[in-house]
PDB file of N, CA and C in Angstrom:
ATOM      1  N   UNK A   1     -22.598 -11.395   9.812  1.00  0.00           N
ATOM      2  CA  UNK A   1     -21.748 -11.797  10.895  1.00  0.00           C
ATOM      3  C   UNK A   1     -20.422 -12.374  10.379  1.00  0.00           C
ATOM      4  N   UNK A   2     -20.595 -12.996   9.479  1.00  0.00           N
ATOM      5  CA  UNK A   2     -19.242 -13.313   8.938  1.00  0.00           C
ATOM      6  C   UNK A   2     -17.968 -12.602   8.599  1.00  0.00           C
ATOM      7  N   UNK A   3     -18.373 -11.261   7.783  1.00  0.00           N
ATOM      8  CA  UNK A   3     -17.310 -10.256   8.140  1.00  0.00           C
ATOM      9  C   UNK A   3     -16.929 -10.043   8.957  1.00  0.00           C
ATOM     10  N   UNK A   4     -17.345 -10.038  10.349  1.00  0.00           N
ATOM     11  CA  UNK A   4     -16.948  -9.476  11.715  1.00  0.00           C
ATOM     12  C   UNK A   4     -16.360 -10.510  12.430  1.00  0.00           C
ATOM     13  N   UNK A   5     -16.385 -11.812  11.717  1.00  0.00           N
ATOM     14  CA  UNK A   5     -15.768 -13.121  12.769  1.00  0.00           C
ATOM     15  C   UNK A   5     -14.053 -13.120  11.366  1.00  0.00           C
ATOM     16  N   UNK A   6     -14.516 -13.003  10.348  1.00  0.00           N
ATOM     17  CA  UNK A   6     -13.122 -13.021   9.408  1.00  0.00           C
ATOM     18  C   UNK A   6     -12.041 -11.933   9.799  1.00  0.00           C
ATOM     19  N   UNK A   7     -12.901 -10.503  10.415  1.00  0.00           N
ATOM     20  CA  UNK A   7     -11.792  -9.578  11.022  1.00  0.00           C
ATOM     21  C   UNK A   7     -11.516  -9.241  12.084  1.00  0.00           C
ATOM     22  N   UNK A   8     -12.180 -10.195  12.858  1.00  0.00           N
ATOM     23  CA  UNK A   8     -11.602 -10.759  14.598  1.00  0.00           C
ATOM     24  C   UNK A   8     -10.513 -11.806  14.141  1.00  0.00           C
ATOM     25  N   UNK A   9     -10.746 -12.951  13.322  1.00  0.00           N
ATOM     26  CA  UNK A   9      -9.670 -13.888  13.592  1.00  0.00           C
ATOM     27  C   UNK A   9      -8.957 -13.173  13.037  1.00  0.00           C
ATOM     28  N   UNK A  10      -8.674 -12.444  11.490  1.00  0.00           N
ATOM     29  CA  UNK A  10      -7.380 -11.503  11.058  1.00  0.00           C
ATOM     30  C   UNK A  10      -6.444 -11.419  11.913  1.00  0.00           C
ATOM     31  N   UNK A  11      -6.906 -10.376  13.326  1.00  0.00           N
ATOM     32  CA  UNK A  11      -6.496 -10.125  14.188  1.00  0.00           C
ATOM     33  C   UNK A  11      -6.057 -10.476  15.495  1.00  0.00           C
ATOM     34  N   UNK A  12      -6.312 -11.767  15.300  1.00  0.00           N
ATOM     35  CA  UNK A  12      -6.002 -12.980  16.364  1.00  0.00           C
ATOM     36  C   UNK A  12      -4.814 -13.210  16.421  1.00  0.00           C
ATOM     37  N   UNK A  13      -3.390 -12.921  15.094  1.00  0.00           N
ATOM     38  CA  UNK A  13      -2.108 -13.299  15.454  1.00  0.00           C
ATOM     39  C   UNK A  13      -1.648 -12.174  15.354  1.00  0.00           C
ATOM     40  N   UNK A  14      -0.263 -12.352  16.485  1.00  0.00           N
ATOM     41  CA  UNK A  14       0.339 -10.986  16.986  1.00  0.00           C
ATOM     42  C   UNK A  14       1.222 -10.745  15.827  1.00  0.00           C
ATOM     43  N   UNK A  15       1.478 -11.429  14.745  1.00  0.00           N
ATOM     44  CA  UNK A  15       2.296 -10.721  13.442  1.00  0.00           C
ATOM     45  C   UNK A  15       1.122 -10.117  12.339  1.00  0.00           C
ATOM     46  N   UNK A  16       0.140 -10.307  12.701  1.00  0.00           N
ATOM     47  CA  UNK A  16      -1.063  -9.479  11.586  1.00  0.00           C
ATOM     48  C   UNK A  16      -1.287  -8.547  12.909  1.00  0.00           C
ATOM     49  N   UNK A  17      -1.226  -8.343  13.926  1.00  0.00           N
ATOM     50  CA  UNK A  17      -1.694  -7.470  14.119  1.00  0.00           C
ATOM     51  C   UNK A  17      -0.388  -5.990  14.363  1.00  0.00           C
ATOM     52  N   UNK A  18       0.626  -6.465  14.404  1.00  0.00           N
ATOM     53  CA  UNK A  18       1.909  -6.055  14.052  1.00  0.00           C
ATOM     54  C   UNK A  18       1.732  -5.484  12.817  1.00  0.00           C
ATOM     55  N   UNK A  19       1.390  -6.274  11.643  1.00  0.00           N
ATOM     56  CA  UNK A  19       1.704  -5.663  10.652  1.00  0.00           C
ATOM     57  C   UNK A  19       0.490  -4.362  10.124  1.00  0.00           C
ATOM     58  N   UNK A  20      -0.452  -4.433  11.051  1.00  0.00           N
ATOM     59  CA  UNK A  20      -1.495  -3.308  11.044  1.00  0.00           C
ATOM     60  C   UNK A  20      -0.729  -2.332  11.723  1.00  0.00           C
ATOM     61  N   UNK A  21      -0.260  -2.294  12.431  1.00  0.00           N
ATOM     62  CA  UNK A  21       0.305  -1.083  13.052  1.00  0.00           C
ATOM     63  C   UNK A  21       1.606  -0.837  12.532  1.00  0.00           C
ATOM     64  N   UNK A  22       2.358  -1.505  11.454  1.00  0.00           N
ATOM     65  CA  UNK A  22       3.422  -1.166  10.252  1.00  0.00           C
ATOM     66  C   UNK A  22       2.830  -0.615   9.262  1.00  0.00           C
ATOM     67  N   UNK A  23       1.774  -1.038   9.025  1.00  0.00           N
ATOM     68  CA  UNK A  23       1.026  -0.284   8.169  1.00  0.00           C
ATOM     69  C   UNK A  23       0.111   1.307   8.845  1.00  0.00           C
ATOM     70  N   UNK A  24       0.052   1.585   9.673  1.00  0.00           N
ATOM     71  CA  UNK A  24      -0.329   3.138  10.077  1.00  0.00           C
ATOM     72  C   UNK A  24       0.464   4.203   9.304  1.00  0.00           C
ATOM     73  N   UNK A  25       1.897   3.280   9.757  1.00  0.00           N
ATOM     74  CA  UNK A  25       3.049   4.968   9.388  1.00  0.00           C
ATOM     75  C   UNK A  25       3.197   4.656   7.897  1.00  0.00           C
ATOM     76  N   UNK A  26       3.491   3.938   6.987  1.00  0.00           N
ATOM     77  CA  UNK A  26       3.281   3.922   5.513  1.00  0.00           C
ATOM     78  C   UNK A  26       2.915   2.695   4.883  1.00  0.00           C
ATOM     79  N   UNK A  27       2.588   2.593   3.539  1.00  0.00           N
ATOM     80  CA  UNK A  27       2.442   1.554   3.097  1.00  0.00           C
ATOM     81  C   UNK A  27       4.130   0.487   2.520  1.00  0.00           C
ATOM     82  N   UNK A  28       3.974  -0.584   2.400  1.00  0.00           N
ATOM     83  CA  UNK A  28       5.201  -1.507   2.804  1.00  0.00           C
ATOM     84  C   UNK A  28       5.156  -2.487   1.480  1.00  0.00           C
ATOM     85  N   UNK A  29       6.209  -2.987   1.316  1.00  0.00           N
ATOM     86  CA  UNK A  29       5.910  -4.212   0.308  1.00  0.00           C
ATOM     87  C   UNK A  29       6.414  -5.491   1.477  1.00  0.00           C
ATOM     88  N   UNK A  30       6.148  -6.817   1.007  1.00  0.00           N
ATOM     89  CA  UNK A  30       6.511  -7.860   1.939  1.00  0.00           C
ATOM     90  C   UNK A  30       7.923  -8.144   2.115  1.00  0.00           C
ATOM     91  N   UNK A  31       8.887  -7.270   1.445  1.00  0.00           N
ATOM     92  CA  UNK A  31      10.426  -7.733   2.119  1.00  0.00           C
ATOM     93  C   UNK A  31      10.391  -6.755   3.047  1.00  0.00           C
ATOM     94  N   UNK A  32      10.017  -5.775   2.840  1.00  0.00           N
ATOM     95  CA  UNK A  32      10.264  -4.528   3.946  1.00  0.00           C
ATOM     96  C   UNK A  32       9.314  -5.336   5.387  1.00  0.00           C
ATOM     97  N   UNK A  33       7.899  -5.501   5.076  1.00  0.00           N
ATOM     98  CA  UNK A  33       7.318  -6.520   6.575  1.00  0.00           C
ATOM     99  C   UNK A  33       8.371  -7.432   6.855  1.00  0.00           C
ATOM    100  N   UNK A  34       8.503  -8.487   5.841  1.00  0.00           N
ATOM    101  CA  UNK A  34       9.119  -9.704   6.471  1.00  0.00           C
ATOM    102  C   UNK A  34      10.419  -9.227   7.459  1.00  0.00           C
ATOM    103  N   UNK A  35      11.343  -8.615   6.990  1.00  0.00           N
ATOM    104  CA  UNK A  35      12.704  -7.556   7.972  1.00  0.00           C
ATOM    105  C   UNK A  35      12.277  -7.494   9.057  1.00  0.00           C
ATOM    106  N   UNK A  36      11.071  -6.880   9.220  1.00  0.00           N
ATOM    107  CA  UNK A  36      11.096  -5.986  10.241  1.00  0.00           C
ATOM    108  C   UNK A  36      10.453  -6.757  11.430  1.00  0.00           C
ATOM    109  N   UNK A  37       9.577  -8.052  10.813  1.00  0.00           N
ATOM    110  CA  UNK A  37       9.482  -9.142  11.786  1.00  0.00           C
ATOM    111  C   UNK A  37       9.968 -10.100  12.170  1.00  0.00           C
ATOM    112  N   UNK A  38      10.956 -10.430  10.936  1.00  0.00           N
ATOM    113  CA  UNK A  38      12.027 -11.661  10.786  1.00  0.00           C
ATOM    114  C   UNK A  38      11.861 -12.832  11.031  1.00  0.00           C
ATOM    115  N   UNK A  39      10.437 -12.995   9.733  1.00  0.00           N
ATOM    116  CA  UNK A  39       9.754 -13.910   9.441  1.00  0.00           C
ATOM    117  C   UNK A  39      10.055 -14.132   7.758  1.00  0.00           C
ATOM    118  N   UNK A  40       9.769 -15.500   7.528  1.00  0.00           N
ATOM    119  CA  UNK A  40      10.021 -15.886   6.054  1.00  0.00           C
ATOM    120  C   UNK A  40       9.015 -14.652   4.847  1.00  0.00           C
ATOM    121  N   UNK A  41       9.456 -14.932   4.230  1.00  0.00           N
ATOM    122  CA  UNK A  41       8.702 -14.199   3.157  1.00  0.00           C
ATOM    123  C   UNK A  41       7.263 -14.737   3.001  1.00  0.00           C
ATOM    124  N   UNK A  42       7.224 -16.214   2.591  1.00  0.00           N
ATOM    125  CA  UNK A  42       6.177 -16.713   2.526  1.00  0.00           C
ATOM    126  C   UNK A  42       4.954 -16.844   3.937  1.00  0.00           C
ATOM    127  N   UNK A  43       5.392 -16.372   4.929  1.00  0.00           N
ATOM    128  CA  UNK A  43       4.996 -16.596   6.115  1.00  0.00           C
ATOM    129  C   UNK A  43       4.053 -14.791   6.079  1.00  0.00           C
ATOM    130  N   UNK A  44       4.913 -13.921   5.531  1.00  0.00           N
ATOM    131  CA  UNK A  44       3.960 -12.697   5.601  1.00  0.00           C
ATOM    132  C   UNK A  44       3.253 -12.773   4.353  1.00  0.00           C
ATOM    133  N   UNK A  45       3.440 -13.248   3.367  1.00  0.00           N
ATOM    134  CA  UNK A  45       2.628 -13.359   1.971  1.00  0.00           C
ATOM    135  C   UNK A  45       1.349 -13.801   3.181  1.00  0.00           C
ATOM    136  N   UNK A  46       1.433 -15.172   3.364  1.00  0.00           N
ATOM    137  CA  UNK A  46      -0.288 -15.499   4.060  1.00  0.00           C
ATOM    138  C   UNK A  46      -0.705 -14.583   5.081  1.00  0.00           C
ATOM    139  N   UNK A  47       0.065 -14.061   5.579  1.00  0.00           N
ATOM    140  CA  UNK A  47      -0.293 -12.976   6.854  1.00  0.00           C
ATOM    141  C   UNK A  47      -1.197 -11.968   6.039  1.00  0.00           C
ATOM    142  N   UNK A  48      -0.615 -11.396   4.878  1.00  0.00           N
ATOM    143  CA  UNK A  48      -1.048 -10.413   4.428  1.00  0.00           C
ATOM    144  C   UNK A  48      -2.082 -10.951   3.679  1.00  0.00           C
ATOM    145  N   UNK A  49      -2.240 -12.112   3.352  1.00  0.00           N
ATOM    146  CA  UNK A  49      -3.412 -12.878   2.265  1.00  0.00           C
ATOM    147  C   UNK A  49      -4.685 -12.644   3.306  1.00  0.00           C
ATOM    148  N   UNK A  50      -4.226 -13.270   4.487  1.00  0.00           N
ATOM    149  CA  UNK A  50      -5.586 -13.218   5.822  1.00  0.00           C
ATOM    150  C   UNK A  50      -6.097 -11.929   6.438  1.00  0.00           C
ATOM    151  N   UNK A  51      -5.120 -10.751   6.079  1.00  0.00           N
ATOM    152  CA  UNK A  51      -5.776  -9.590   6.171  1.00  0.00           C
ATOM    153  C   UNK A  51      -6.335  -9.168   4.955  1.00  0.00           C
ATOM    154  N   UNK A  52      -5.857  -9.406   4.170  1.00  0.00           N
ATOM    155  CA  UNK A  52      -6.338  -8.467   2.289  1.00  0.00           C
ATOM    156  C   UNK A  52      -7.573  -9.262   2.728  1.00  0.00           C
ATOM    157  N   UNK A  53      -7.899 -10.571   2.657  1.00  0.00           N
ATOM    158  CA  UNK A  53      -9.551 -11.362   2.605  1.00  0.00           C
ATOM    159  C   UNK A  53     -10.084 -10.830   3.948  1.00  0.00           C
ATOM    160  N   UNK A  54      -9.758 -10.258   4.719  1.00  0.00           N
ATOM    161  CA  UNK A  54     -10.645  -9.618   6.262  1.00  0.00           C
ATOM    162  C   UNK A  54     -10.975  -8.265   5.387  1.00  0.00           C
ATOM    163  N   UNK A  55     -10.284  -7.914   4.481  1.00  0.00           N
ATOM    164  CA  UNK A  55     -10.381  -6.109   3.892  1.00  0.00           C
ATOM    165  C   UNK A  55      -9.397  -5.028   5.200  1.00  0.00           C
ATOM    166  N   UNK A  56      -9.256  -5.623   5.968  1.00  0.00           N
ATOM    167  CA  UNK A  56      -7.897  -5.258   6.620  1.00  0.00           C
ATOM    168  C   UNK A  56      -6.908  -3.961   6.034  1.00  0.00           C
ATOM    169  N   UNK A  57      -6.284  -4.532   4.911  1.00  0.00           N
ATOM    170  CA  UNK A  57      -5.100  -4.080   3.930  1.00  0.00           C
ATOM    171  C   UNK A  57      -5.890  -4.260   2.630  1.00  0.00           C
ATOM    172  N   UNK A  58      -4.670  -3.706   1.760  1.00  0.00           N
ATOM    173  CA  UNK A  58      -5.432  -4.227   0.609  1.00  0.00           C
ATOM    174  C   UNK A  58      -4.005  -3.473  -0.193  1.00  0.00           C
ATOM    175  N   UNK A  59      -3.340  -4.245  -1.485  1.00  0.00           N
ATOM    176  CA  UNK A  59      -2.052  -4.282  -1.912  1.00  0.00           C
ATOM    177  C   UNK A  59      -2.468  -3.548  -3.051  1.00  0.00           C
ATOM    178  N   UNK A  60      -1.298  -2.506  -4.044  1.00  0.00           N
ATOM    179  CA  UNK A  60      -1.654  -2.437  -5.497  1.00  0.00           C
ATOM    180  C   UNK A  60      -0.179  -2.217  -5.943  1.00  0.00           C
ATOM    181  N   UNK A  61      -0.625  -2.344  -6.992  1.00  0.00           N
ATOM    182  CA  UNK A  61       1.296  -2.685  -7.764  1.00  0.00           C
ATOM    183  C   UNK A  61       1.524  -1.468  -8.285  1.00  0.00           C
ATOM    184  N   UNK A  62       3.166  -1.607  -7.851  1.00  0.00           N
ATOM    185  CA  UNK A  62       3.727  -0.159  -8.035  1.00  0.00           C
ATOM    186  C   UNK A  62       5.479  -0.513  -8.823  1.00  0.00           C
ATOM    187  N   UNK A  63       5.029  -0.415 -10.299  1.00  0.00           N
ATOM    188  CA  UNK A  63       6.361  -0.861 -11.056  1.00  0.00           C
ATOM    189  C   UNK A  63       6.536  -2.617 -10.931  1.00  0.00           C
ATOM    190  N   UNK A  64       7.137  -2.754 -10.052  1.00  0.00           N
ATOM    191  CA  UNK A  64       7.893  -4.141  -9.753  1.00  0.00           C
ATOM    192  C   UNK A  64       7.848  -4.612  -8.460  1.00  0.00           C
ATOM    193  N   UNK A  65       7.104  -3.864  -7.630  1.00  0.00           N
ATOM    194  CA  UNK A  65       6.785  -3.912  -5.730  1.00  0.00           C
ATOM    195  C   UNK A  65       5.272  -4.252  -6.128  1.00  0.00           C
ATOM    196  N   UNK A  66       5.360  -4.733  -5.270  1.00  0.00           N
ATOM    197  CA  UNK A  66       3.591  -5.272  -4.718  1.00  0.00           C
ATOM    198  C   UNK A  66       3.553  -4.050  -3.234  1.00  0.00           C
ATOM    199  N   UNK A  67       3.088  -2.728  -3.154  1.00  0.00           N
ATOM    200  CA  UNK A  67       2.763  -2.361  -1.793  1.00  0.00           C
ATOM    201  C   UNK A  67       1.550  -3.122  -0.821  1.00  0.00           C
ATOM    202  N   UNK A  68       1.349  -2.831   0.410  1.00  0.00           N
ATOM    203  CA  UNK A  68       0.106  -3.227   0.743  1.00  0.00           C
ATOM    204  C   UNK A  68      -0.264  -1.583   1.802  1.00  0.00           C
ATOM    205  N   UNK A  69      -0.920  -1.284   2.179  1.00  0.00           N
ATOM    206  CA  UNK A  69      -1.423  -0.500   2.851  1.00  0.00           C
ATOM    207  C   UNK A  69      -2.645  -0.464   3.194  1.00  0.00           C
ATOM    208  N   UNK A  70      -3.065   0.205   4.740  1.00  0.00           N
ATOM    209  CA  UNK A  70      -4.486  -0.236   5.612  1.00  0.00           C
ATOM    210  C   UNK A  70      -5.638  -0.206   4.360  1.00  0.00           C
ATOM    211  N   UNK A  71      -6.606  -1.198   4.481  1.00  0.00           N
ATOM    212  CA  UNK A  71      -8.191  -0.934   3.688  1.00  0.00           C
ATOM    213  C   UNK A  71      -8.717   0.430   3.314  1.00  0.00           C
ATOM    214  N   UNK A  72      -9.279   1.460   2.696  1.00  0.00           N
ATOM    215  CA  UNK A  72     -10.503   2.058   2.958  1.00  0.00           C
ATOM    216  C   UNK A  72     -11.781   1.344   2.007  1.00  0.00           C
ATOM    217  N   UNK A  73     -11.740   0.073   2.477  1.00  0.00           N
ATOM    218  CA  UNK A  73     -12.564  -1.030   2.279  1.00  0.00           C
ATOM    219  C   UNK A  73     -14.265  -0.573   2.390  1.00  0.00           C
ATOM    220  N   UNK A  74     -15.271  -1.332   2.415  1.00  0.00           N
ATOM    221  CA  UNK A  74     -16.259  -1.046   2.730  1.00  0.00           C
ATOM    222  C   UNK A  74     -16.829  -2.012   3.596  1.00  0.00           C
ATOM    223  N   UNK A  75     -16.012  -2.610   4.674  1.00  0.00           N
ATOM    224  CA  UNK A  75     -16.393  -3.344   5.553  1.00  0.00           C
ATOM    225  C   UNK A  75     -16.509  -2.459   7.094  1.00  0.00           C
ATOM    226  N   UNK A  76     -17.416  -1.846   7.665  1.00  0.00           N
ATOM    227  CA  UNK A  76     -17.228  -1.368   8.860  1.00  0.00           C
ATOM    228  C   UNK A  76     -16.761  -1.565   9.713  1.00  0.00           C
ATOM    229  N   UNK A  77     -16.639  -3.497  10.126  1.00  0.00           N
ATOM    230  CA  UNK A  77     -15.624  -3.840  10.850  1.00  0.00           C
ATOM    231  C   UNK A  77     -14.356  -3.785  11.014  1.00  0.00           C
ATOM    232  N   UNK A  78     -14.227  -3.689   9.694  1.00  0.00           N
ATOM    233  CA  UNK A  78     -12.475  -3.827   9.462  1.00  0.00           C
ATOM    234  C   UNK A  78     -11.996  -2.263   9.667  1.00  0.00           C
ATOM    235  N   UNK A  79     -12.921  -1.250   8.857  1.00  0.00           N
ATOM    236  CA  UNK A  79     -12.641   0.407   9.006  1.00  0.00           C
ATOM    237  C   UNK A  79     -12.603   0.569  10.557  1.00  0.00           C
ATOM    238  N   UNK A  80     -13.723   0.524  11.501  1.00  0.00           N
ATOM    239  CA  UNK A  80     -13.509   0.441  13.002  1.00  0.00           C
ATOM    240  C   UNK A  80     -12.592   0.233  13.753  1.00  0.00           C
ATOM    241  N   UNK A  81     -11.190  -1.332  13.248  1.00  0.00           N
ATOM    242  CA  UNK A  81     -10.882  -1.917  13.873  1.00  0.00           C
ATOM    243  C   UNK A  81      -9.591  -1.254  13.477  1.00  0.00           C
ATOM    244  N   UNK A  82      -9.309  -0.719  12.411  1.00  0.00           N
ATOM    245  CA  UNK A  82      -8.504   0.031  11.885  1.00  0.00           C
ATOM    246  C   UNK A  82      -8.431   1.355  12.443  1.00  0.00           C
ATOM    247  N   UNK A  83      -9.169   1.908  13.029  1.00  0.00           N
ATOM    248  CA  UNK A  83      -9.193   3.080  13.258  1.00  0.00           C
ATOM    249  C   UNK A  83      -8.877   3.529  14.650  1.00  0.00           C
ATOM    250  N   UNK A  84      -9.938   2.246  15.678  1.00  0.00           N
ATOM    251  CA  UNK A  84      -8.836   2.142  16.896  1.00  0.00           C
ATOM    252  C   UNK A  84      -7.948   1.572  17.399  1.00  0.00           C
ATOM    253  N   UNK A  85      -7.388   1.028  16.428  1.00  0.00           N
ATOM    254  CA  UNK A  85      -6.030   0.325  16.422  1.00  0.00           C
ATOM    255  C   UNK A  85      -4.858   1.471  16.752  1.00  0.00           C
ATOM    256  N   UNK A  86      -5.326   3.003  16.037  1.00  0.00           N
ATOM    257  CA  UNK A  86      -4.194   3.619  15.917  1.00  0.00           C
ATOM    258  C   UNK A  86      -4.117   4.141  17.270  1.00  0.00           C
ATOM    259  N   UNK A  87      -4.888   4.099  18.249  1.00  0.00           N
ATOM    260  CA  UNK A  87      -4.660   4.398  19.394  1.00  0.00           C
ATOM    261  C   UNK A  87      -4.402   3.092  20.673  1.00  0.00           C
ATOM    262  N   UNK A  88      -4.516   1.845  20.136  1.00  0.00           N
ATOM    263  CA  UNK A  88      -4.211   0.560  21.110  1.00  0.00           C
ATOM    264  C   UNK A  88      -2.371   0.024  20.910  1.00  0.00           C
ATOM    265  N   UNK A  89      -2.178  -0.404  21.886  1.00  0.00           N
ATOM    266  CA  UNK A  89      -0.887  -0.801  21.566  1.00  0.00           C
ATOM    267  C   UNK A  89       0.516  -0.499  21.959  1.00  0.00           C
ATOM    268  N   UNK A  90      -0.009   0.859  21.509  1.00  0.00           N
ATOM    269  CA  UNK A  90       1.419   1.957  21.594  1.00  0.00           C
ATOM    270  C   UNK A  90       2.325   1.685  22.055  1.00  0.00           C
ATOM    271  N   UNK A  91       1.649   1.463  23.351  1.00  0.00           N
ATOM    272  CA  UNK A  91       2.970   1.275  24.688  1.00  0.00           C
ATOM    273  C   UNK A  91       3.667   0.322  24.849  1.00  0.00           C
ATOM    274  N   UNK A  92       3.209  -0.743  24.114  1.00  0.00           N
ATOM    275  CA  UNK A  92       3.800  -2.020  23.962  1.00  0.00           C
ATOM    276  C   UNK A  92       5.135  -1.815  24.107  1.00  0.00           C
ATOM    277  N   UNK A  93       5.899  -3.335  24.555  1.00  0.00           N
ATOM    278  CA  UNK A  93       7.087  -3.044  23.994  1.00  0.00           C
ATOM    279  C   UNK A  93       7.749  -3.506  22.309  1.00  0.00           C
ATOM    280  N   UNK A  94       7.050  -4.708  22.343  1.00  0.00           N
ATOM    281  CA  UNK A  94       7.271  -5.519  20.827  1.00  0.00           C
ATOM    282  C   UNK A  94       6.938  -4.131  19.972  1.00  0.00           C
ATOM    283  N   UNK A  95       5.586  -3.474  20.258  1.00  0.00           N
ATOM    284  CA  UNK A  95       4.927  -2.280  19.088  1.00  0.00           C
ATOM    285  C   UNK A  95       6.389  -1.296  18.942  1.00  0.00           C
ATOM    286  N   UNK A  96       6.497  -0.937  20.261  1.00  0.00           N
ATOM    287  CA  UNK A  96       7.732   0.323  20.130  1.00  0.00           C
ATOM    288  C   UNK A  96       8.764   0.080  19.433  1.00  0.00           C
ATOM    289  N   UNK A  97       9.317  -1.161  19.583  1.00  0.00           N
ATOM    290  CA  UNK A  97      10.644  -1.339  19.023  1.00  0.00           C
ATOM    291  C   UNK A  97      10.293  -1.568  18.090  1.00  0.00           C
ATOM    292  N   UNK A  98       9.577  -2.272  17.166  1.00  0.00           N
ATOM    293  CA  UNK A  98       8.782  -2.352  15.667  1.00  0.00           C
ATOM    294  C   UNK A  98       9.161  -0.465  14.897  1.00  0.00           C
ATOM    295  N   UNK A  99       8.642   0.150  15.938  1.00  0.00           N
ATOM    296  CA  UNK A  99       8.444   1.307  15.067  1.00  0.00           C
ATOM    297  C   UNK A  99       9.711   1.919  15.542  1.00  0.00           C
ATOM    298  N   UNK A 100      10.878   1.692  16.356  1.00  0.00           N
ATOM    299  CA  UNK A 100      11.921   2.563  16.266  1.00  0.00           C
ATOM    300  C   UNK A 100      12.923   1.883  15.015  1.00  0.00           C
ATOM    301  N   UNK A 101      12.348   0.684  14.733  1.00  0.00           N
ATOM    302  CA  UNK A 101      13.315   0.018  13.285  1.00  0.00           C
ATOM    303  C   UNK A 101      12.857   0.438  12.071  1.00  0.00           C
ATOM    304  N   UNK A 102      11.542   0.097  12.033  1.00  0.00           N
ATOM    305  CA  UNK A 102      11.014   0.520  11.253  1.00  0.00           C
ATOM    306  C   UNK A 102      11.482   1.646   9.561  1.00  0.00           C
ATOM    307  N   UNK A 103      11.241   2.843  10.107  1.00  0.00           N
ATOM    308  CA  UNK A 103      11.985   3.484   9.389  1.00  0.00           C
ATOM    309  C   UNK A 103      13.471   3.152   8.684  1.00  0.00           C
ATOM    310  N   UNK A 104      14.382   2.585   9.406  1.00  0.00           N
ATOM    311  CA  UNK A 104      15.680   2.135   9.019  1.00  0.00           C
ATOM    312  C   UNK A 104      15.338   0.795   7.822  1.00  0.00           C
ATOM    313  N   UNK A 105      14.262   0.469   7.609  1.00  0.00           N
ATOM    314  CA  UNK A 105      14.227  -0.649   6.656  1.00  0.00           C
ATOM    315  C   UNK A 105      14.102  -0.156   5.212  1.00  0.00           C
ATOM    316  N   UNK A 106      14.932  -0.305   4.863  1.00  0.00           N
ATOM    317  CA  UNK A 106      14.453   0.286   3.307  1.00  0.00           C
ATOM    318  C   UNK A 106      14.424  -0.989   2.090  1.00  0.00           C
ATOM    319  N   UNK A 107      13.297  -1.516   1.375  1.00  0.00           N
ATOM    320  CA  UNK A 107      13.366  -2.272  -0.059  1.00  0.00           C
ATOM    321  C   UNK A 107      14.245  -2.283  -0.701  1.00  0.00           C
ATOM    322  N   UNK A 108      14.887  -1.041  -0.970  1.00  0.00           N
ATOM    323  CA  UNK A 108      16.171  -1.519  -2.444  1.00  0.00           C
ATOM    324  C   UNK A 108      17.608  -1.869  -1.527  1.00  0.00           C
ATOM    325  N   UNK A 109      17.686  -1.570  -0.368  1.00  0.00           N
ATOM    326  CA  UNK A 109      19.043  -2.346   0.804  1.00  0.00           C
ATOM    327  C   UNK A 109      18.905  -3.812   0.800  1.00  0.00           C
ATOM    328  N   UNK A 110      17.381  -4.342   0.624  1.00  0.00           N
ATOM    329  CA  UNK A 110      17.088  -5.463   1.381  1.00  0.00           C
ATOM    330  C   UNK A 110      17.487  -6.293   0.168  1.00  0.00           C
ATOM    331  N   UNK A 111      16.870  -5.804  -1.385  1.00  0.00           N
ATOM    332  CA  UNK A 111      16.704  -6.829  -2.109  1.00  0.00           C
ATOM    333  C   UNK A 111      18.294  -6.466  -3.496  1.00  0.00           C
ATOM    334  N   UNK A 112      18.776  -5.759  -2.620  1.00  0.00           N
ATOM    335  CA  UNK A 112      20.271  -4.920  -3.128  1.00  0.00           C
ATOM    336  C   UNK A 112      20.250  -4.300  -4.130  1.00  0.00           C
ATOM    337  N   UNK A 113      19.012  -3.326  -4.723  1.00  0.00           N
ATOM    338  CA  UNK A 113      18.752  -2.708  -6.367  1.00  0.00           C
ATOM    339  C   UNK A 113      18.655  -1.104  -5.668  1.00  0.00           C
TER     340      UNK A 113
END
């Protein structure tokens, strides 16, 4: 039961659950999240800490970026919650405009390299 109460609360704040549905269309490093929510850096570091420990996401290093992108974890809850996620939401408005910026964010603009 504990897995399944760690990836309900994951999903309890509307910037983790934001950043699950930033994470559908590709995987991200945390300046590219933080932009696109316009939240501190350190504020998505724990966002993303409380999903990586749900198995949510899960990050691997690429050169000098930390990416993160969705789990294929071995938690069923989290795979489930992930899976109909990609169909909840959509219509939102916060979700939509997330994903019409989205794309326009690019890492080496943000951090000027």
């Amino acid at each position: 039961m504990k897995t399944f109460i760690r990836a309900m609360k994951a999903l309890s704040d509307p910037n983790r659950v934001k950043m699950v549905k930033m994470l559908q269309i590709k995987p991200l490093c945390v300046c590219e999240i933080k932009e696109a929510l316009g939240i501190a850096q350190s504020t998505a570091s724990k966002h993303l800490k409380i999903l990586e420990d749900a198995e949510l996401v899960e990050s691997y290093k690429d050169g000098l970026w930390v990416n993160y992108s969705l789990s294929k974890g071995d938690s069923p809850y989290a795979s489930d919650m992930i899976e109909n996620m990609k169909n909840w939401l959509n219509d939102e408005t916060d979700i939509k405009e997330l994903m019409e910026i989205l794309p326009g964010i690019d890492r080496h603009s943000i951090v000027g390299k």
